[in-house]
Protein backbone atom coordinates (compact mmCIF):
# COMPACT_ATOMS: atom_id res chain seq x y z
CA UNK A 1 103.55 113.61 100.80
CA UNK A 2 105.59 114.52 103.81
CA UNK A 3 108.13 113.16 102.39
CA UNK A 4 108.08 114.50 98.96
CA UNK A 5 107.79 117.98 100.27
CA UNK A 6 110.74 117.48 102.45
CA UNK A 7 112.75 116.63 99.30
CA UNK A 8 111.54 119.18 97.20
CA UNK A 9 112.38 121.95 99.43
CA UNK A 10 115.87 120.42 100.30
CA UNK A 11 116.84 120.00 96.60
CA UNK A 12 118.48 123.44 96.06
CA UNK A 13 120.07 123.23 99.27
CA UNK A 14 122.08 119.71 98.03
CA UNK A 15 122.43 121.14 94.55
CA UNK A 16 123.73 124.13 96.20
CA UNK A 17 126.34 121.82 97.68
CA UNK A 18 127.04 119.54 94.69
CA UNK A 19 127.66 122.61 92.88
CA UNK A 20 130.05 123.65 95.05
CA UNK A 21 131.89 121.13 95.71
CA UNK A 22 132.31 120.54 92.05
CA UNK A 23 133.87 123.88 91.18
CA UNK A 24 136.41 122.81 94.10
CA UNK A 25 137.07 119.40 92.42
CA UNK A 26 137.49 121.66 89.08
CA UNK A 27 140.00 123.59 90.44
CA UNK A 28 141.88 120.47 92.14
CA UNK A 29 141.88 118.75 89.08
CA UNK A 30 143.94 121.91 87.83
CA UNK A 31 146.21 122.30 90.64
CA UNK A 32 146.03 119.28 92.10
CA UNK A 33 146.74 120.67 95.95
CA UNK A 34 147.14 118.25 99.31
CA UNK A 35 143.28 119.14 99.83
CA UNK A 36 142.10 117.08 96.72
CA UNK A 37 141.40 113.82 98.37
CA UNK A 38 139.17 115.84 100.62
CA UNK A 39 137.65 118.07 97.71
CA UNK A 40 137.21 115.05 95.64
CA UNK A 41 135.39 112.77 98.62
CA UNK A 42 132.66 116.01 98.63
CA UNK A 43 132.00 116.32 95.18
CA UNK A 44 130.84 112.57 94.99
CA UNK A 45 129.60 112.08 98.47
CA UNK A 46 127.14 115.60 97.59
CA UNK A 47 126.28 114.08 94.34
CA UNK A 48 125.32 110.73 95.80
CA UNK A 49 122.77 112.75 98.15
CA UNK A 50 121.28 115.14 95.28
CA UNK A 51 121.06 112.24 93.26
CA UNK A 52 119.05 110.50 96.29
CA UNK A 53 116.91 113.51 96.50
CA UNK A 54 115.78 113.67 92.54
CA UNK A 55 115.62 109.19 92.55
CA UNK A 56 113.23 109.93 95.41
CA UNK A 57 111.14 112.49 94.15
CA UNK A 58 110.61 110.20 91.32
CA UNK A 59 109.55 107.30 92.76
CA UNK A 60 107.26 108.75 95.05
CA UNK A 61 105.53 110.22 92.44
CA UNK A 62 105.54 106.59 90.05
CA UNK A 63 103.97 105.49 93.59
CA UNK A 64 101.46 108.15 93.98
CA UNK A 65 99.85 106.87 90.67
CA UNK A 66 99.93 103.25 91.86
CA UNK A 67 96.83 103.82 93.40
CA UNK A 68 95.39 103.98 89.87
CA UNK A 69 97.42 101.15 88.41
CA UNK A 70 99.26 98.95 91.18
CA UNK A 71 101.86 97.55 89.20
CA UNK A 72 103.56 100.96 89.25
CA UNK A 73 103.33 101.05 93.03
CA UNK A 74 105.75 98.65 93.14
CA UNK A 75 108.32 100.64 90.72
CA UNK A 76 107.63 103.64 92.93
CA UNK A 77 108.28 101.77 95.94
CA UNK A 78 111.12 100.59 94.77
CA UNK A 79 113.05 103.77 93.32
CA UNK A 80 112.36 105.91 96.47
CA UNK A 81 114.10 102.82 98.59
CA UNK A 82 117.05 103.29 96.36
CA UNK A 83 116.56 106.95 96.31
CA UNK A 84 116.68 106.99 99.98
CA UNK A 85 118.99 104.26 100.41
CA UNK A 86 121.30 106.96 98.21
CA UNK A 87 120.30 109.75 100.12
CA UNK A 88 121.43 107.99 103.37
CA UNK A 89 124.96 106.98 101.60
CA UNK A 90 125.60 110.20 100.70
CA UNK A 91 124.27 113.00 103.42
CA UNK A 92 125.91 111.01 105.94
CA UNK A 93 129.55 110.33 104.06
CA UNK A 94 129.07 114.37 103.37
CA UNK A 95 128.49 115.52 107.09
CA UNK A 96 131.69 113.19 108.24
CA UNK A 97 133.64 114.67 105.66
CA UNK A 98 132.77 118.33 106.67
CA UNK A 99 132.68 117.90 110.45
CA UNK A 100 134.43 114.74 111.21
CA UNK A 101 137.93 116.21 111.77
CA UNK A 102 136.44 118.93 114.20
CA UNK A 103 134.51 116.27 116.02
CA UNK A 104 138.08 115.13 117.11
CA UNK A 105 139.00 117.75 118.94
CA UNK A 106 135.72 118.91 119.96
CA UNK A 107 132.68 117.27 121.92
CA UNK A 108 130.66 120.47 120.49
CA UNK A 109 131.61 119.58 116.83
CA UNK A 110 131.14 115.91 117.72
CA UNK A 111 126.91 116.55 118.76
CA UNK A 112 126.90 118.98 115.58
CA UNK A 113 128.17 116.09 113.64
CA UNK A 114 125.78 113.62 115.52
CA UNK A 115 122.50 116.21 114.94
CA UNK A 116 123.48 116.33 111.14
CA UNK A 117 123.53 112.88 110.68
CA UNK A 118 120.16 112.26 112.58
CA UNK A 119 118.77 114.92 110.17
CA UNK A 120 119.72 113.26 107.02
CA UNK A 121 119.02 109.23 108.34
CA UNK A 122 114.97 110.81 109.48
CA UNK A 123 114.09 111.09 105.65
CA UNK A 124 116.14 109.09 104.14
CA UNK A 125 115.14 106.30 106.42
CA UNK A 126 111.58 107.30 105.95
CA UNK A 127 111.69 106.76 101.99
CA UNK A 128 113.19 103.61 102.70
CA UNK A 129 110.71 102.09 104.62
CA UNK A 130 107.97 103.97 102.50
CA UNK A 131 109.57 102.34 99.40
CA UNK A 132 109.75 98.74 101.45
CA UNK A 133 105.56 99.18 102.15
CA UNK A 134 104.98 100.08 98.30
CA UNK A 135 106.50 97.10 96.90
CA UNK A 136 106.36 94.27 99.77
CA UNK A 137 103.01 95.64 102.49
CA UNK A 138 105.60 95.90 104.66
CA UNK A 139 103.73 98.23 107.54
CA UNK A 140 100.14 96.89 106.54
CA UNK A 141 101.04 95.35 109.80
CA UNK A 142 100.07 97.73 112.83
CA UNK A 143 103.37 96.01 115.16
CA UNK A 144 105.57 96.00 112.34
CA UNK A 145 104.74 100.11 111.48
CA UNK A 146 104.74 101.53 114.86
CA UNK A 147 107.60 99.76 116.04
CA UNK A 148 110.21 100.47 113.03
CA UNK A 149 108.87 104.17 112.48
CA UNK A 150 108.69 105.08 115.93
CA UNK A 151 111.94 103.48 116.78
CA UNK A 152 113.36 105.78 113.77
CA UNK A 153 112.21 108.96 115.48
CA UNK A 154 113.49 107.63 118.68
CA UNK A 155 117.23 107.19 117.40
CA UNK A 156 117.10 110.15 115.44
CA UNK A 157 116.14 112.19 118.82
CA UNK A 158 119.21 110.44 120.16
CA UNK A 159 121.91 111.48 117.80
CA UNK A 160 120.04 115.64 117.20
CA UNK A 161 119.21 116.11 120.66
CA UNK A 162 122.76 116.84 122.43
CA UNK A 163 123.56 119.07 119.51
CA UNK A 164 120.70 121.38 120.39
CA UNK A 165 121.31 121.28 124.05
CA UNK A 166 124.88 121.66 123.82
CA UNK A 167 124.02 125.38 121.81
CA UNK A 168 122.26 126.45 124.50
CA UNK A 169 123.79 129.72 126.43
CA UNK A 170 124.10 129.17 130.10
CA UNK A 171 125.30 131.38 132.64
CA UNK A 172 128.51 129.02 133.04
CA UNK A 173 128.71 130.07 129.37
CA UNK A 174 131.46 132.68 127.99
CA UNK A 175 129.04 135.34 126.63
CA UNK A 176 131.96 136.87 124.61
CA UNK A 177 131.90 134.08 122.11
CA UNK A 178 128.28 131.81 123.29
CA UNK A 179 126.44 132.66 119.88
CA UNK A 180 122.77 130.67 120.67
CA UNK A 181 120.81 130.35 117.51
CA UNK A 182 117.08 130.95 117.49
CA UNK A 183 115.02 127.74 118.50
CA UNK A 184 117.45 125.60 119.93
CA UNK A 185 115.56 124.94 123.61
CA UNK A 186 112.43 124.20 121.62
CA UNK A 187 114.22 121.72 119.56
CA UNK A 188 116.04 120.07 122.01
CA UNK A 189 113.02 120.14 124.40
CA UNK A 190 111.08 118.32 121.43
CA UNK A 191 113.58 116.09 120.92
CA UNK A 192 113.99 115.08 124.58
CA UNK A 193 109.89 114.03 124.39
CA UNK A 194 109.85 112.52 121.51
CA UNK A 195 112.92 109.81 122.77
CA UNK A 196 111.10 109.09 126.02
CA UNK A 197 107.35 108.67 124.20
CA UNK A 198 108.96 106.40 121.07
CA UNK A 199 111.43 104.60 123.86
CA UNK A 200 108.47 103.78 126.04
CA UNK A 201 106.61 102.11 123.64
CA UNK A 202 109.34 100.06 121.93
CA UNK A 203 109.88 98.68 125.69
CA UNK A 204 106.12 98.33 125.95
CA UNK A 205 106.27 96.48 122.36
CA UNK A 206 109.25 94.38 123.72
CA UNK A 207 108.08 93.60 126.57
CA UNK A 208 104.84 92.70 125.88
CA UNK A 209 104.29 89.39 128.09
CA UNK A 210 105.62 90.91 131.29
CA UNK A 211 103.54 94.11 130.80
CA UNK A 212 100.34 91.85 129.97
CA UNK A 213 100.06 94.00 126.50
CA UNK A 214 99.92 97.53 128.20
CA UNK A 215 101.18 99.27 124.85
CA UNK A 216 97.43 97.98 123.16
CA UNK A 217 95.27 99.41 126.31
CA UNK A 218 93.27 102.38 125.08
CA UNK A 219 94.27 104.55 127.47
CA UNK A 220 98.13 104.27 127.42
CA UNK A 221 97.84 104.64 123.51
CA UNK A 222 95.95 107.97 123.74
CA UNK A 223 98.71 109.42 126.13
CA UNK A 224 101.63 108.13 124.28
CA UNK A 225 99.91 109.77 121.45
CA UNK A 226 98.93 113.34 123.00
CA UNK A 227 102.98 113.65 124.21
CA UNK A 228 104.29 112.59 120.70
CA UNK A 229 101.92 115.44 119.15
CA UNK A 230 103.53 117.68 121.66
CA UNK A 231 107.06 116.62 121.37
CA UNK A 232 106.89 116.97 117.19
CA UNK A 233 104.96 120.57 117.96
CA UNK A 234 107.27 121.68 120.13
CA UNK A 235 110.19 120.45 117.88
CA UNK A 236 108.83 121.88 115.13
CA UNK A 237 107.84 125.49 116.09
CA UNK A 238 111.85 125.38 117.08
CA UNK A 239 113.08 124.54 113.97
CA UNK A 240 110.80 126.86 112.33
CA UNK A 241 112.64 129.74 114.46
CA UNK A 242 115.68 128.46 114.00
CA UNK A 243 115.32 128.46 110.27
CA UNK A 244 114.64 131.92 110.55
CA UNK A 245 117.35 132.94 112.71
CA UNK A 246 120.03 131.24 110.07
CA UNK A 247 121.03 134.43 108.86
CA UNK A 248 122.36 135.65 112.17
CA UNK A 249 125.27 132.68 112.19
CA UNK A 250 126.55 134.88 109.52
CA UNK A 251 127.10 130.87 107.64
CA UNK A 252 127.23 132.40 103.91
CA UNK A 253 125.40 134.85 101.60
CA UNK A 254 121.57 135.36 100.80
CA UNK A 255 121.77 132.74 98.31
CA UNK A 256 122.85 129.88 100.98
CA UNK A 257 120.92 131.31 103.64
CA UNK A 258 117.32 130.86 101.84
CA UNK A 259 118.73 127.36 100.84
CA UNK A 260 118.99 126.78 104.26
CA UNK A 261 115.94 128.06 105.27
CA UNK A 262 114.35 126.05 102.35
CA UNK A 263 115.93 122.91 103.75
CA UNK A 264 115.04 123.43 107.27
CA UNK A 265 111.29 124.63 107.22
CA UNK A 266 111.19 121.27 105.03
CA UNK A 267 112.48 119.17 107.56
CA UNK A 268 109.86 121.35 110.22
CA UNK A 269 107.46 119.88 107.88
CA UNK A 270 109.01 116.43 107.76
CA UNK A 271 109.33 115.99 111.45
CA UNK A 272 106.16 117.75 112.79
CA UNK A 273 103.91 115.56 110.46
CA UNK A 274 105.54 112.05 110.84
CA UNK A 275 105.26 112.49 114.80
CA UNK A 276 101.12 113.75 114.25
CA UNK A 277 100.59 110.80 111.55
CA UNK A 278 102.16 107.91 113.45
CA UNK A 279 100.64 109.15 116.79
CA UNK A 280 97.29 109.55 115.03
CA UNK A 281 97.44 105.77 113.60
CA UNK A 282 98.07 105.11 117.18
CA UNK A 283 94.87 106.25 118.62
CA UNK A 284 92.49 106.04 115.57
CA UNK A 285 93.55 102.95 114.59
CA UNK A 286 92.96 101.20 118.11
CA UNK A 287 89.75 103.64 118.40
CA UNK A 288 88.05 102.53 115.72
CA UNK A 289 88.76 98.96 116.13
CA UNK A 290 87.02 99.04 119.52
């Protein structure tokens, strides 16, 4: 569900994209300028990521009715790993092409480049291991579920986190030119929770025989749990701000801007709920075992 709703909500923003990136392959194909390689590399590194976004869509919907008839969980499982696996592919070769060559010469473009691809690997990641539980069980096991999907929100924090911190204004800052969008200390505060809470447990999970299984002991579950609730709240209020606030980087017209917005309060969504659902398996799960 989480997501599907992600998807749904990011689909104009992609199509957005493909679209124009395709009248700019048009025109190369016409004029056939220096910048065509470049034009050409967007057109089908956008389309490879709308065409994740629709292939996912599908399959989690073929999956959602395998819980009537089971062999089309499998299908469903399936297609949204390939839609996913797609979506991966192409977001990422997109946000290399459109920010790699500043990342060169810029540390700030190199974090904006990093946060970008963390934002496109969390969901396309997440339909890929979704699709690899539909068709194989994959996270019936508890070790096996925690482990990959927290370690997924850990690396992601990795890669977004410096982005956010990095558009923070400080006093050091020039104030002339230090444009701060809306949300970014929430976000990067999130973010900064969320990697300490998932990298505890992994070494908990890791270590396992020199910590005499600490990660299964009631007690540490239920705080690991209460802090990853925080750090996706926290995360997600920011992103909710800072989808508002789009408008005031000035980054296109009305018709991009609610794209953006679209694709961001989806990602709020995304984010938020995978950090409340895998810290709720956490503490249920062990809760009502006991």
């Amino acid at each position: 569900l989480l997501i599907g709703t992600f998807m749904i909500l990011a689909a104009p923003f992609w199509f957005g994209i493909q679209e124009d990136a395709a009248s700019l392959k048009e025109g190369c194909d016409k004029f056939n300028t220096a910048l065509c390689n470049t034009a050409n590399d967007n057109y089908y590194s956008s389309t490879i990521a709308t065409s994740g976004v629709i292939i996912t869509i599908a399959g989690l919907l073929v999956a959602s009715i395998g819980f009537v008839v089971n062999v089309l969980r499998s299908i469903g499982g399936f297609v949204a790993l390939c839609g996913g696996l797609l979506y991966c592919i192409g977001g990422i070769w997109f946000m290399i092409l459109v920010y790699g060559p500043a990342s060169e010469q810029s540390d700030a473009y190199q974090y904006i480049l990093y946060a970008n691809i963390g934002e496109v690997l969390l969901p396309g990641a997440s339909a890929i291991i979704l699709g690899l539980d539909a068709g194989f069980l994959f996270l019936d096991n508890e070790s096996n579920r925690l482990s990959l999907n927290l370690a997924l929100l850990m690396v992601v924090s990795c890669l977004c986190m410096g982005a956010y911190y990095a558009a923070i204004c400080t006093d050091d800052s020039d104030q002339l030119i230090c444009l701060q969008p809306d949300g970014v200390e929430a976000i990067a505060t999130g973010y900064l929770i969320i990697f300490w809470t998932a990298f505890t447990y992994i070494i908990l999970y890791i270590c396992q025989c020199c910590t005499c299984n600490l990660k299964d002991s009631l007690c540490v579950r239920l705080i690991i749990a209460v802090v990853l609730i925080a750090g996706g709240v926290v995360a997600s209020i920011g992103y909710y701000v800072y989808a508002g606030g789009w408008e005031k980087l000035g980054l296109g017209d009305d018709e991009t801007f609610n794209r953006a917005v679209a694709y961001y309060i989806g990602y709020t969504i995304l984010f938020g709920g995978l950090c409340v659902v895998w810290a709720l398996d956490m503490a249920l799960d062990d809760w009502n075992k006991r």
